[in-house]
Protein backbone atom coordinates (compact mmCIF):
# COMPACT_ATOMS: atom_id res chain seq x y z
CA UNK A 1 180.47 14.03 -23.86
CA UNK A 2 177.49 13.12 -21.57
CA UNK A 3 178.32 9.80 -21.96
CA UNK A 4 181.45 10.42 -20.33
CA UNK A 5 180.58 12.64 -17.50
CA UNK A 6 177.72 9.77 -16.75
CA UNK A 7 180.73 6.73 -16.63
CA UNK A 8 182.52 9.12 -14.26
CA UNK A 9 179.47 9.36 -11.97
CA UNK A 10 178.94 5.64 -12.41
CA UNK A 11 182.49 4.86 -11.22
CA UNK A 12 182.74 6.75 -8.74
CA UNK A 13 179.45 5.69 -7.33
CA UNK A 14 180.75 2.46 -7.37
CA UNK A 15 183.52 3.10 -5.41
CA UNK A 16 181.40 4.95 -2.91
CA UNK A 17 178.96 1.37 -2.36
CA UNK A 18 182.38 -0.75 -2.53
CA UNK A 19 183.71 1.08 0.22
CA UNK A 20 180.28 1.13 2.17
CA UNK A 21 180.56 -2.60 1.88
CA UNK A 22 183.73 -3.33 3.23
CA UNK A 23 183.68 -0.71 6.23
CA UNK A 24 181.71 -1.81 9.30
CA UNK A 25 179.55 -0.10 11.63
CA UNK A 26 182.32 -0.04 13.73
CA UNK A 27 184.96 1.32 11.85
CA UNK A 28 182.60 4.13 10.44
CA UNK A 29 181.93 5.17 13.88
CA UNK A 30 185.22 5.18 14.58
CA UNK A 31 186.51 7.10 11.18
CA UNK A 32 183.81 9.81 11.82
CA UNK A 33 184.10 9.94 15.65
CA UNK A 34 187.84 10.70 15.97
CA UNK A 35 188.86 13.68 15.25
CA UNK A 36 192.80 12.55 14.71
CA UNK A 37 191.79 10.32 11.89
CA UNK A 38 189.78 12.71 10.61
CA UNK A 39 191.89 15.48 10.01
CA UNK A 40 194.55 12.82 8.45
CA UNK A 41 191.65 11.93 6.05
CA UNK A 42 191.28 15.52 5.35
CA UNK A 43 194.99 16.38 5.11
CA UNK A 44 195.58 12.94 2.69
CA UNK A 45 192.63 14.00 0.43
CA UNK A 46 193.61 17.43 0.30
CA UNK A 47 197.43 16.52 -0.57
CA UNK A 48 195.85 13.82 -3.39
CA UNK A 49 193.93 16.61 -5.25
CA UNK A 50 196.57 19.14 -5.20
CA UNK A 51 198.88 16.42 -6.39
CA UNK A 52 196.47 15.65 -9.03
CA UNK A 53 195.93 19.34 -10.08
CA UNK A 54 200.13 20.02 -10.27
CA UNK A 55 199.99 16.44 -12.31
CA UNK A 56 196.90 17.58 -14.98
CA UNK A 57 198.64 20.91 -15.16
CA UNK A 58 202.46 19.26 -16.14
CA UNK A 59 200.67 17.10 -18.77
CA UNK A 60 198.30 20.17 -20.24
CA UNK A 61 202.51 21.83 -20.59
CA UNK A 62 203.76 18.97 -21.85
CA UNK A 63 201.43 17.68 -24.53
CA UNK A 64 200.55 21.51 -25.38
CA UNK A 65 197.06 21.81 -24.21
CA UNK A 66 197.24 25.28 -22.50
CA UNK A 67 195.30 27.98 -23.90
């Protein structure tokens, strides 16, 4: 189980350093200094986890893996 909580980490470390790497100072200053894309940002990833959550949850019905 560690092992997979650790590949997890791993990946999504990677994805922080890949998108590090392809962002410029410019556009971070940008992303973090305007409040307009900011609160899309905000509203996008709050919309992708609560899509995610309603997703997990119709699989857990479907397969049978409510308690």
């Amino acid at each position: 189980m560690i092992a997979v909580i650790i590949r997890i980490a791993l990946r999504y470390g990677a994805a922080i350093l890949v998108a590090r790497g392809l962002l410029g100072a410019g556009d971070a200053t940008a992303l973090s200094g305007d409040p307009d894309i900011q609160m899309a940002l905000e509203t996008g990833i709050g919309l992708a986890i609560g899509l995610g959550t309603e997703a997990w949850y119709v699989l857990a019905r479907k397969f049978h893996w409510q308690r």
